[in-house]
PDB file of N, CA and C in Angstrom:
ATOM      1  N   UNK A   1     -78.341 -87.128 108.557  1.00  0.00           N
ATOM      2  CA  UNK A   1     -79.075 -85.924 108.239  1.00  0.00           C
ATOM      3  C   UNK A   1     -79.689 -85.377 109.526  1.00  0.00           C
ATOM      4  N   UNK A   2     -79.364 -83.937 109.431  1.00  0.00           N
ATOM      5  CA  UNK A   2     -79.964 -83.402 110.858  1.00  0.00           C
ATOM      6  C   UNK A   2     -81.756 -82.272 110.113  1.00  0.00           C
ATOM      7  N   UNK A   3     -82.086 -82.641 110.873  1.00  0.00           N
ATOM      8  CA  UNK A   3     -83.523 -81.742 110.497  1.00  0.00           C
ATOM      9  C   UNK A   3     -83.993 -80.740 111.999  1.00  0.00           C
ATOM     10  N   UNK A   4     -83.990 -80.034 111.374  1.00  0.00           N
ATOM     11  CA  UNK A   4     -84.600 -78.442 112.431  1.00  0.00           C
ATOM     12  C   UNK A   4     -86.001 -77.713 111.805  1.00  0.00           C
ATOM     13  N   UNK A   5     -86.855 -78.111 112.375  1.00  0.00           N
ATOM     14  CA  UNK A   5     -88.514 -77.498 112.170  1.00  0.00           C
ATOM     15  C   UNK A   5     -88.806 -76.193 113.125  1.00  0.00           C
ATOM     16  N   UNK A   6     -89.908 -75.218 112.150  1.00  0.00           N
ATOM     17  CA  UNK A   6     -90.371 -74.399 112.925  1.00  0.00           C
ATOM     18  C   UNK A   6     -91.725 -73.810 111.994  1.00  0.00           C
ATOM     19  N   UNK A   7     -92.509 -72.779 112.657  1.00  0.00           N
ATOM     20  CA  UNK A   7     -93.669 -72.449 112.213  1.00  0.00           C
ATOM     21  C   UNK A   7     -94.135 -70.875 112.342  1.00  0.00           C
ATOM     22  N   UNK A   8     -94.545 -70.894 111.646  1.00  0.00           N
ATOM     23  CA  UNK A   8     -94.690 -69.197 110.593  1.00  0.00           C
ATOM     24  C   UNK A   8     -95.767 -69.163 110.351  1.00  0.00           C
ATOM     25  N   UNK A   9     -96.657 -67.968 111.127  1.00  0.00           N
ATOM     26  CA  UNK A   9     -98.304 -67.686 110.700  1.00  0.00           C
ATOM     27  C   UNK A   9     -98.105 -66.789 109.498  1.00  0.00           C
ATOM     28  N   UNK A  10     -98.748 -66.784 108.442  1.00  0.00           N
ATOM     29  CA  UNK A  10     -98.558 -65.992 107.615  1.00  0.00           C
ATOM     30  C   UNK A  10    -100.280 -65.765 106.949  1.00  0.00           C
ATOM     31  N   UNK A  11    -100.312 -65.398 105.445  1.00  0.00           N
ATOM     32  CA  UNK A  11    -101.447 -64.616 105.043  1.00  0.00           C
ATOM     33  C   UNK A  11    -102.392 -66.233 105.102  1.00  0.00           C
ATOM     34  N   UNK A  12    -101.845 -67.189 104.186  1.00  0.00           N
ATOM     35  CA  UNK A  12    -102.412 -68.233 104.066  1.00  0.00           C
ATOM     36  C   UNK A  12    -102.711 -69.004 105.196  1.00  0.00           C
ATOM     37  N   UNK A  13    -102.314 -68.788 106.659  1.00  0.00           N
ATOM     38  CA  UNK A  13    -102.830 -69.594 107.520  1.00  0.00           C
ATOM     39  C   UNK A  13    -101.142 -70.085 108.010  1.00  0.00           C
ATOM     40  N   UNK A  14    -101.135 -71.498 108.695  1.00  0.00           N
ATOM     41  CA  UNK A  14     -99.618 -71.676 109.348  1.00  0.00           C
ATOM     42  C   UNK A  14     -98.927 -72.373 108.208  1.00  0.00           C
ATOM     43  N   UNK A  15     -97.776 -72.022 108.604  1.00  0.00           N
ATOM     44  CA  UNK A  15     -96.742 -72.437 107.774  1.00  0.00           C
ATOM     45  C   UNK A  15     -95.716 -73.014 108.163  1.00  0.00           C
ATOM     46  N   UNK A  16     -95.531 -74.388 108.377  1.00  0.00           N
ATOM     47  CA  UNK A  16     -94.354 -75.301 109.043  1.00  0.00           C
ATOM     48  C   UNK A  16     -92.911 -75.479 107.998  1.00  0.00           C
ATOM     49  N   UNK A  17     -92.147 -74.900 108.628  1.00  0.00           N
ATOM     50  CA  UNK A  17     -90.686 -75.191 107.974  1.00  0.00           C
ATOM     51  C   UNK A  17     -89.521 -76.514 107.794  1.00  0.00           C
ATOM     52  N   UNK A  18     -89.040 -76.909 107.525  1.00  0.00           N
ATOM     53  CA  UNK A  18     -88.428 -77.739 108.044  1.00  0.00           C
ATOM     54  C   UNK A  18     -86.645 -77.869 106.897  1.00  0.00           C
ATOM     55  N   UNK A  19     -85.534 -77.605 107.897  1.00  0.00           N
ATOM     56  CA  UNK A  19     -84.261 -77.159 107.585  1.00  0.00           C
ATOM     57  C   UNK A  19     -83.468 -78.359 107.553  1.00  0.00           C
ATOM     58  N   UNK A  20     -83.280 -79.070 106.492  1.00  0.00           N
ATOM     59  CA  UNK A  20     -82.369 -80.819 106.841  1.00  0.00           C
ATOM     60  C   UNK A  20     -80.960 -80.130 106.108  1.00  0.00           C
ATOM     61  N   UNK A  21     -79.909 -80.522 107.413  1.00  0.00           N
ATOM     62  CA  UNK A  21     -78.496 -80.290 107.054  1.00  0.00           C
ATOM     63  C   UNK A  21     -77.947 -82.126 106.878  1.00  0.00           C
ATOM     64  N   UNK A  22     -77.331 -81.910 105.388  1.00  0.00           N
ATOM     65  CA  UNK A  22     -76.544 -83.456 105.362  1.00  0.00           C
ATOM     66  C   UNK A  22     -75.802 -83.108 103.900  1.00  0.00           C
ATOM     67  N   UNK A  23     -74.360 -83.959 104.476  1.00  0.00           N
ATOM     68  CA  UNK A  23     -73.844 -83.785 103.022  1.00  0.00           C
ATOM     69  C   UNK A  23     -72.771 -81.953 102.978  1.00  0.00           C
ATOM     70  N   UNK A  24     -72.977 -81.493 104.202  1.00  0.00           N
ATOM     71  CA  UNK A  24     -72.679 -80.147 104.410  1.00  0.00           C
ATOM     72  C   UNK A  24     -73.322 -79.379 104.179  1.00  0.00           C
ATOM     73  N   UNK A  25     -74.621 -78.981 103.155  1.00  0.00           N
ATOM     74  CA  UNK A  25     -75.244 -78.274 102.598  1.00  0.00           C
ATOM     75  C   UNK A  25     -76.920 -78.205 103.760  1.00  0.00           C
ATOM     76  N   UNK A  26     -77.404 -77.407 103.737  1.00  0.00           N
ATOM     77  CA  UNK A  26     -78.675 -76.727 104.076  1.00  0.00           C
ATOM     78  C   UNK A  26     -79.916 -76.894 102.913  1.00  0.00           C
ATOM     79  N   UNK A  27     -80.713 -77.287 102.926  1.00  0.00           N
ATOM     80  CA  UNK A  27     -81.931 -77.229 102.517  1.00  0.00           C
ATOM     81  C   UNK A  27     -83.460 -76.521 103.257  1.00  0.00           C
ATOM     82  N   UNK A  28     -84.460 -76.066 102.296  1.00  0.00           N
ATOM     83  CA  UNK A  28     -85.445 -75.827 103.740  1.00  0.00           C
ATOM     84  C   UNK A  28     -86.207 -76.391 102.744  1.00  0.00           C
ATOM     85  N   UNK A  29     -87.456 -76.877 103.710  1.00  0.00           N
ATOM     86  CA  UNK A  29     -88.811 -76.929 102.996  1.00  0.00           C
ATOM     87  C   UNK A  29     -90.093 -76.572 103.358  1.00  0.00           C
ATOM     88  N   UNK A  30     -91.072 -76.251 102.790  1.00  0.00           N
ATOM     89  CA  UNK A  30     -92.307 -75.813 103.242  1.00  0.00           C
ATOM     90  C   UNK A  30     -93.398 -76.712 103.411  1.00  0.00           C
ATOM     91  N   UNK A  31     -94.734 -76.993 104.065  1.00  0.00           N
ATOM     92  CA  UNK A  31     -95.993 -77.178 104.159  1.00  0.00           C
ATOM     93  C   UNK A  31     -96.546 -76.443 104.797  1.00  0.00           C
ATOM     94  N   UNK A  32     -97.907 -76.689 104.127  1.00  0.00           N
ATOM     95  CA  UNK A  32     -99.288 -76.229 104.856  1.00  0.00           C
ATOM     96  C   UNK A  32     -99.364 -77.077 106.582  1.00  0.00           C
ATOM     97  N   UNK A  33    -100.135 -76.218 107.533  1.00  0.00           N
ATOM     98  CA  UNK A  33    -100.104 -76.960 108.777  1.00  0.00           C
ATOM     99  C   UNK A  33    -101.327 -77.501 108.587  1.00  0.00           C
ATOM    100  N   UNK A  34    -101.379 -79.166 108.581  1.00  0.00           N
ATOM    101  CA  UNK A  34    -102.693 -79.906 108.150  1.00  0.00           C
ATOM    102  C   UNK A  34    -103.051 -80.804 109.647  1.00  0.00           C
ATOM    103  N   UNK A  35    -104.521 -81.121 109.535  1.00  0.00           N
ATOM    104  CA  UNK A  35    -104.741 -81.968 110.967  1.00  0.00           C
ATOM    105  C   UNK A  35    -104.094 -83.090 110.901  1.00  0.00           C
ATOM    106  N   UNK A  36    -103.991 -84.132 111.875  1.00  0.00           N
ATOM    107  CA  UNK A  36    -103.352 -85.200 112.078  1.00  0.00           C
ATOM    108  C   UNK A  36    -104.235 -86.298 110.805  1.00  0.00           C
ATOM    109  N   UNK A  37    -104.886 -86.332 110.581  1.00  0.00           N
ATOM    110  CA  UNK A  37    -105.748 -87.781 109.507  1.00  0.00           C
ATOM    111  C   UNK A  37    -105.290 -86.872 108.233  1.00  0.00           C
ATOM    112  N   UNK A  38    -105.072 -85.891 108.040  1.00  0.00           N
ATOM    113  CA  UNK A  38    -104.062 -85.401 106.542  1.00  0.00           C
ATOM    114  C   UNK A  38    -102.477 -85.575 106.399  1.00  0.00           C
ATOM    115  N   UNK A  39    -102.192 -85.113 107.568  1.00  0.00           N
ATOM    116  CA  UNK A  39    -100.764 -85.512 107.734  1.00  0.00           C
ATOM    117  C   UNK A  39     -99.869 -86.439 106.566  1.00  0.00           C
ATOM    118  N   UNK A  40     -99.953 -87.753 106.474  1.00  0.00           N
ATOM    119  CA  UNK A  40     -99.121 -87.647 105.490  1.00  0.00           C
ATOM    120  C   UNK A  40     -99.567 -87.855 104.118  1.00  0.00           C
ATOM    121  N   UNK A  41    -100.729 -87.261 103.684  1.00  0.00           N
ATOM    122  CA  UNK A  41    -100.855 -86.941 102.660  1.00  0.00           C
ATOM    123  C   UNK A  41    -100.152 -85.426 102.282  1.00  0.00           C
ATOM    124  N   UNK A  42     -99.294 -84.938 102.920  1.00  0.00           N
ATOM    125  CA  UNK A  42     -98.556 -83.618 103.016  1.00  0.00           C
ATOM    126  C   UNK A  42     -97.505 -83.660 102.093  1.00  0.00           C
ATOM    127  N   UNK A  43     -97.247 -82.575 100.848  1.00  0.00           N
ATOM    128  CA  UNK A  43     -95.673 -82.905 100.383  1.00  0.00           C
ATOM    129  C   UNK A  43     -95.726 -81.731 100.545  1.00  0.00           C
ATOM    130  N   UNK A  44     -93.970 -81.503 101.153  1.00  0.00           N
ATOM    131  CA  UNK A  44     -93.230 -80.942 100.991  1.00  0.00           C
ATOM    132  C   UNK A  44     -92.826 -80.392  99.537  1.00  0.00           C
ATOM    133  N   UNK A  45     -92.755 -78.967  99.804  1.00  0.00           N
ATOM    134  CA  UNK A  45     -92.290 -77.744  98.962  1.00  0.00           C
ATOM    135  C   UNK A  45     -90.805 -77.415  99.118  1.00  0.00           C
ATOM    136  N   UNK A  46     -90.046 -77.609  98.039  1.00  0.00           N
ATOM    137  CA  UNK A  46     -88.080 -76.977  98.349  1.00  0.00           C
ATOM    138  C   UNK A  46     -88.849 -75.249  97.975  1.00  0.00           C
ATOM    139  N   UNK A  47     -88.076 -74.697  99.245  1.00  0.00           N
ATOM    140  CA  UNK A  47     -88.132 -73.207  99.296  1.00  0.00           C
ATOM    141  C   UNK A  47     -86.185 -72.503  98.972  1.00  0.00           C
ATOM    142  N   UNK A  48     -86.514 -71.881  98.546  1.00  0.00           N
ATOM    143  CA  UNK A  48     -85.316 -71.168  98.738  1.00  0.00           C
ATOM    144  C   UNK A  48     -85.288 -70.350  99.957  1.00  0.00           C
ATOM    145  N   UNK A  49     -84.078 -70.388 100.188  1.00  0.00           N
ATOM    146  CA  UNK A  49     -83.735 -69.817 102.113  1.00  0.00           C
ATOM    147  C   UNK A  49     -83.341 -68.526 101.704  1.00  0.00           C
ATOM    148  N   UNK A  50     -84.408 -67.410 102.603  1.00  0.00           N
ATOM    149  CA  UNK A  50     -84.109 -65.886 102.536  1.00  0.00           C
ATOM    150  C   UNK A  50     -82.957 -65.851 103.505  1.00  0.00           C
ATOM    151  N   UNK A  51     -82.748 -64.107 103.504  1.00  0.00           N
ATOM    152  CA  UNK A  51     -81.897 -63.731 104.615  1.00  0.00           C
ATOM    153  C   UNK A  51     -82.757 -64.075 106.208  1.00  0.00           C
ATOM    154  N   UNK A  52     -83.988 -63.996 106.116  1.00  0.00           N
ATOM    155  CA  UNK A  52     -85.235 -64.167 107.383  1.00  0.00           C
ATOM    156  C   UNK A  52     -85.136 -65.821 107.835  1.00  0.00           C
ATOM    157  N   UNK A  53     -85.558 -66.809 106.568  1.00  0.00           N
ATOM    158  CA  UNK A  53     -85.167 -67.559 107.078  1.00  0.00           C
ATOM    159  C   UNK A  53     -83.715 -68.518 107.668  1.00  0.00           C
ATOM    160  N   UNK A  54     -82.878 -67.747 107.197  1.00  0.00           N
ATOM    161  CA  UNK A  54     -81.483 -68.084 108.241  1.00  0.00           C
ATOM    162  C   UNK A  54     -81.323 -67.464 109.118  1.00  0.00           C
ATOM    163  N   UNK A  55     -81.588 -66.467 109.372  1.00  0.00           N
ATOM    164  CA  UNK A  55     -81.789 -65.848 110.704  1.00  0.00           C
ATOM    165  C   UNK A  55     -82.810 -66.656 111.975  1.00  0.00           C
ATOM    166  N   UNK A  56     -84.064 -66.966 111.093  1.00  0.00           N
ATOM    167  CA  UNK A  56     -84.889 -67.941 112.192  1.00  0.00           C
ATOM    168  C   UNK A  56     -83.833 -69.517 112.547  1.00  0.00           C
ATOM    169  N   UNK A  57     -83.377 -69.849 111.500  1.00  0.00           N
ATOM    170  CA  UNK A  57     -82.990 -71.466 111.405  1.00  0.00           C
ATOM    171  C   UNK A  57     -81.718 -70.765 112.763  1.00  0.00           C
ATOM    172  N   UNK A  58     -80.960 -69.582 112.695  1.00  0.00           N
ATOM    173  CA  UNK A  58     -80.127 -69.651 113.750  1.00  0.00           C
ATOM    174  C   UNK A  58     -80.310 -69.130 115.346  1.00  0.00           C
ATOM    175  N   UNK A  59     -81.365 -68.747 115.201  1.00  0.00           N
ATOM    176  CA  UNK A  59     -82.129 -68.583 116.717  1.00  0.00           C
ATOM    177  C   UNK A  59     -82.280 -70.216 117.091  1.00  0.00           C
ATOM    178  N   UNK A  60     -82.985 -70.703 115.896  1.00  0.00           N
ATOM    179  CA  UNK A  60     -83.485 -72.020 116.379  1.00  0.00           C
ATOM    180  C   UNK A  60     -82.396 -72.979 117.006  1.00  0.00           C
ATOM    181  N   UNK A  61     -81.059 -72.822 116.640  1.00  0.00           N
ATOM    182  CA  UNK A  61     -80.342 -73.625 116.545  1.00  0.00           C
ATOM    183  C   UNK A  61     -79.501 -73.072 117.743  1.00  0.00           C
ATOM    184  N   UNK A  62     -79.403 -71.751 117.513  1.00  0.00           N
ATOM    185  CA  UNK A  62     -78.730 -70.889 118.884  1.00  0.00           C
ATOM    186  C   UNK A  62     -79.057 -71.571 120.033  1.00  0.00           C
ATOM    187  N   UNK A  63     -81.152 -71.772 120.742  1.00  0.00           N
ATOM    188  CA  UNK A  63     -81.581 -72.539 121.611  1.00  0.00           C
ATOM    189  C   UNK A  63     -81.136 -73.715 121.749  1.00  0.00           C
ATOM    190  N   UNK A  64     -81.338 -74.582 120.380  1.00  0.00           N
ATOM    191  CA  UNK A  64     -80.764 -76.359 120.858  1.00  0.00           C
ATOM    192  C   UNK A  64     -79.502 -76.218 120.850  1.00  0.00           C
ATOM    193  N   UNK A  65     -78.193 -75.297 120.668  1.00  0.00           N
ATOM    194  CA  UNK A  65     -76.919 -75.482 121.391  1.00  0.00           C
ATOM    195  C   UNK A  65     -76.833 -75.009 122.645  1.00  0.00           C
ATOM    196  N   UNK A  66     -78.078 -74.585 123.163  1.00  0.00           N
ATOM    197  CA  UNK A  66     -77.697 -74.151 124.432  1.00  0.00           C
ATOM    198  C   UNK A  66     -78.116 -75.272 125.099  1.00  0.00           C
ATOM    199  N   UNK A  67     -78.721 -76.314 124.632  1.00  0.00           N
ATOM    200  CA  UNK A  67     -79.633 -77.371 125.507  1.00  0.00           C
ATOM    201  C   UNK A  67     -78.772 -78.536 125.476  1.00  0.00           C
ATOM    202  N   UNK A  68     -77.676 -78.047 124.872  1.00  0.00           N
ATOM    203  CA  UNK A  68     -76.562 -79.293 124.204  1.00  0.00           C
ATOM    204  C   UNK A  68     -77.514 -80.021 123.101  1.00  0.00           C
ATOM    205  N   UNK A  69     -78.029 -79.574 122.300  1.00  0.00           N
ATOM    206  CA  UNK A  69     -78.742 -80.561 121.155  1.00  0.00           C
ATOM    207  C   UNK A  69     -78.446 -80.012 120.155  1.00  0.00           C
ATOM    208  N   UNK A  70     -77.439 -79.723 119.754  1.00  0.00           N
ATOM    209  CA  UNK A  70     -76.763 -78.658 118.279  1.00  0.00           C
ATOM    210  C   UNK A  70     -75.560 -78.920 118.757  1.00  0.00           C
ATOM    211  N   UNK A  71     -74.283 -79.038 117.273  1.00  0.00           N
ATOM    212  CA  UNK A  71     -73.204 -78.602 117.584  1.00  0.00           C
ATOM    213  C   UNK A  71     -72.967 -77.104 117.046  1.00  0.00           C
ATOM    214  N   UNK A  72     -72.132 -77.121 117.914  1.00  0.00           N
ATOM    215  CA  UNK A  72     -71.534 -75.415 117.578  1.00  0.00           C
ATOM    216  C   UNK A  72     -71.466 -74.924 116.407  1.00  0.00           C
ATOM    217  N   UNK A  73     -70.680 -75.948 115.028  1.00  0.00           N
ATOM    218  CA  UNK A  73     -70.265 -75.905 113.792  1.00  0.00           C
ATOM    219  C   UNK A  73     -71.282 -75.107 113.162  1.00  0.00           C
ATOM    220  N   UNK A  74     -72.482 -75.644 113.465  1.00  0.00           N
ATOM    221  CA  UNK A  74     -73.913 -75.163 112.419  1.00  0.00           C
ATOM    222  C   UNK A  74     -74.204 -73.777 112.624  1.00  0.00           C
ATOM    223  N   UNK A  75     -74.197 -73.349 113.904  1.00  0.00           N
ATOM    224  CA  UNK A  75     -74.367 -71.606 114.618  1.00  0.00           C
ATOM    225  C   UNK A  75     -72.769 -70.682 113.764  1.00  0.00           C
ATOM    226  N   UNK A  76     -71.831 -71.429 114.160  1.00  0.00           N
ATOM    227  CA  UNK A  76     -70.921 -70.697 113.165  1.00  0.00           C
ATOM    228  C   UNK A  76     -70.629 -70.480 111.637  1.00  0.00           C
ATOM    229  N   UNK A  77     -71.089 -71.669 110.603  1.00  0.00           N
ATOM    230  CA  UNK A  77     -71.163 -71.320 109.332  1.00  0.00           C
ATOM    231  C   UNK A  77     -72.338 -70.764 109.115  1.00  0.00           C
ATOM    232  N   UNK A  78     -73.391 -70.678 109.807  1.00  0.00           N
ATOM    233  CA  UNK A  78     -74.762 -69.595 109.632  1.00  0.00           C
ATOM    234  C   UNK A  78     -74.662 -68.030 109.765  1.00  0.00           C
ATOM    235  N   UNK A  79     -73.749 -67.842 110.539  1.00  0.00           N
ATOM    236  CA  UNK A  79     -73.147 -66.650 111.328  1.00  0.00           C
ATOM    237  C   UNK A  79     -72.050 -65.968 110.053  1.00  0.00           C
ATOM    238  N   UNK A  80     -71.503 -66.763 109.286  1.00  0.00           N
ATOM    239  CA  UNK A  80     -70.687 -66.587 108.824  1.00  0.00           C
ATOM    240  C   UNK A  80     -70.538 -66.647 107.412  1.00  0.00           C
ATOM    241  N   UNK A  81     -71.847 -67.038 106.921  1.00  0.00           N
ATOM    242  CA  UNK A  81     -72.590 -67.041 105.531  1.00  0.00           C
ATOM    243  C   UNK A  81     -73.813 -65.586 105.868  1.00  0.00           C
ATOM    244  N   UNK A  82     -74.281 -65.637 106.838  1.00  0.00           N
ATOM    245  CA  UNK A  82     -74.698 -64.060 106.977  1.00  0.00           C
ATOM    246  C   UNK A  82     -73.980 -62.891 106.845  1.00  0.00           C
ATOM    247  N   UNK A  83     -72.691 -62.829 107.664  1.00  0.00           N
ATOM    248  CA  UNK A  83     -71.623 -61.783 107.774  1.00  0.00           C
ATOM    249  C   UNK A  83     -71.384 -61.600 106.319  1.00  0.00           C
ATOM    250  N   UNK A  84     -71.043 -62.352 105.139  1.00  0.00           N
ATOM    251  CA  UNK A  84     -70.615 -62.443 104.048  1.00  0.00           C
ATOM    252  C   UNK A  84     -71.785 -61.620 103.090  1.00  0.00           C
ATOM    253  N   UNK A  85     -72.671 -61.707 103.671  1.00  0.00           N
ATOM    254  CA  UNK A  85     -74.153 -61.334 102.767  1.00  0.00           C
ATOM    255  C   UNK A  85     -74.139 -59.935 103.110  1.00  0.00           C
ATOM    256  N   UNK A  86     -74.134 -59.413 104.434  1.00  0.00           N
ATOM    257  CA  UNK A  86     -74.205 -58.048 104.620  1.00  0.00           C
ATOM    258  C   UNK A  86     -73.524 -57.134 104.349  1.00  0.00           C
ATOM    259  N   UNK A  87     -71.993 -58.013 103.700  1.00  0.00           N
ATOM    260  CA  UNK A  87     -70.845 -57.321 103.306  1.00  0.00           C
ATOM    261  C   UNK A  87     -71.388 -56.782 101.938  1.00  0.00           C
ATOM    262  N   UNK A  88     -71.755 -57.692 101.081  1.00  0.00           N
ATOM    263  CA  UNK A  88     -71.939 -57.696  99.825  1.00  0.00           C
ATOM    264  C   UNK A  88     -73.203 -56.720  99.632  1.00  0.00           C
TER     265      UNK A  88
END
């Protein structure tokens, strides 16, 4: 399982993401950004993935293939499950 995190200020305060690819499929999930002595009292929320957040998950991922820490595969079926959406 590969996991890709990121963070989103929004109305409620921060908002940490986190994108686990395994199995072929994409998942995201949500938390609140809590101090370190809350931490893992934290659960995770399954979000459904907008058009916004695949767009962020492929910037994100755009960077770690440039750092060599992504394979290519993931930037192209993201790219290519978008293209399909804008058609429609």
């Amino acid at each position: 399982m590969e996991t890709h995190s990121w963070k989103e200020r929004g109305e409620d305060g921060v908002i940490l993401y986190r994108a686990n690819y395994q199995g072929g499929k994409w998942s995201l999930e949500s938390c609140p950004k809590v101090g370190r002595s809350m931490r893992d009292a934290v659960s995770w929320t399954p979000v459904e993935m907008s058009r916004g957040h695949w767009e962020t998950l492929r910037e994100i991922l755009w960077r770690k293939y440039q750092r060599k820490r992504c394979p290519w595969h993931f930037i192209e079926e993201i790219d290519k499950m978008l293209a399909e959406t804008e058609e429609s």
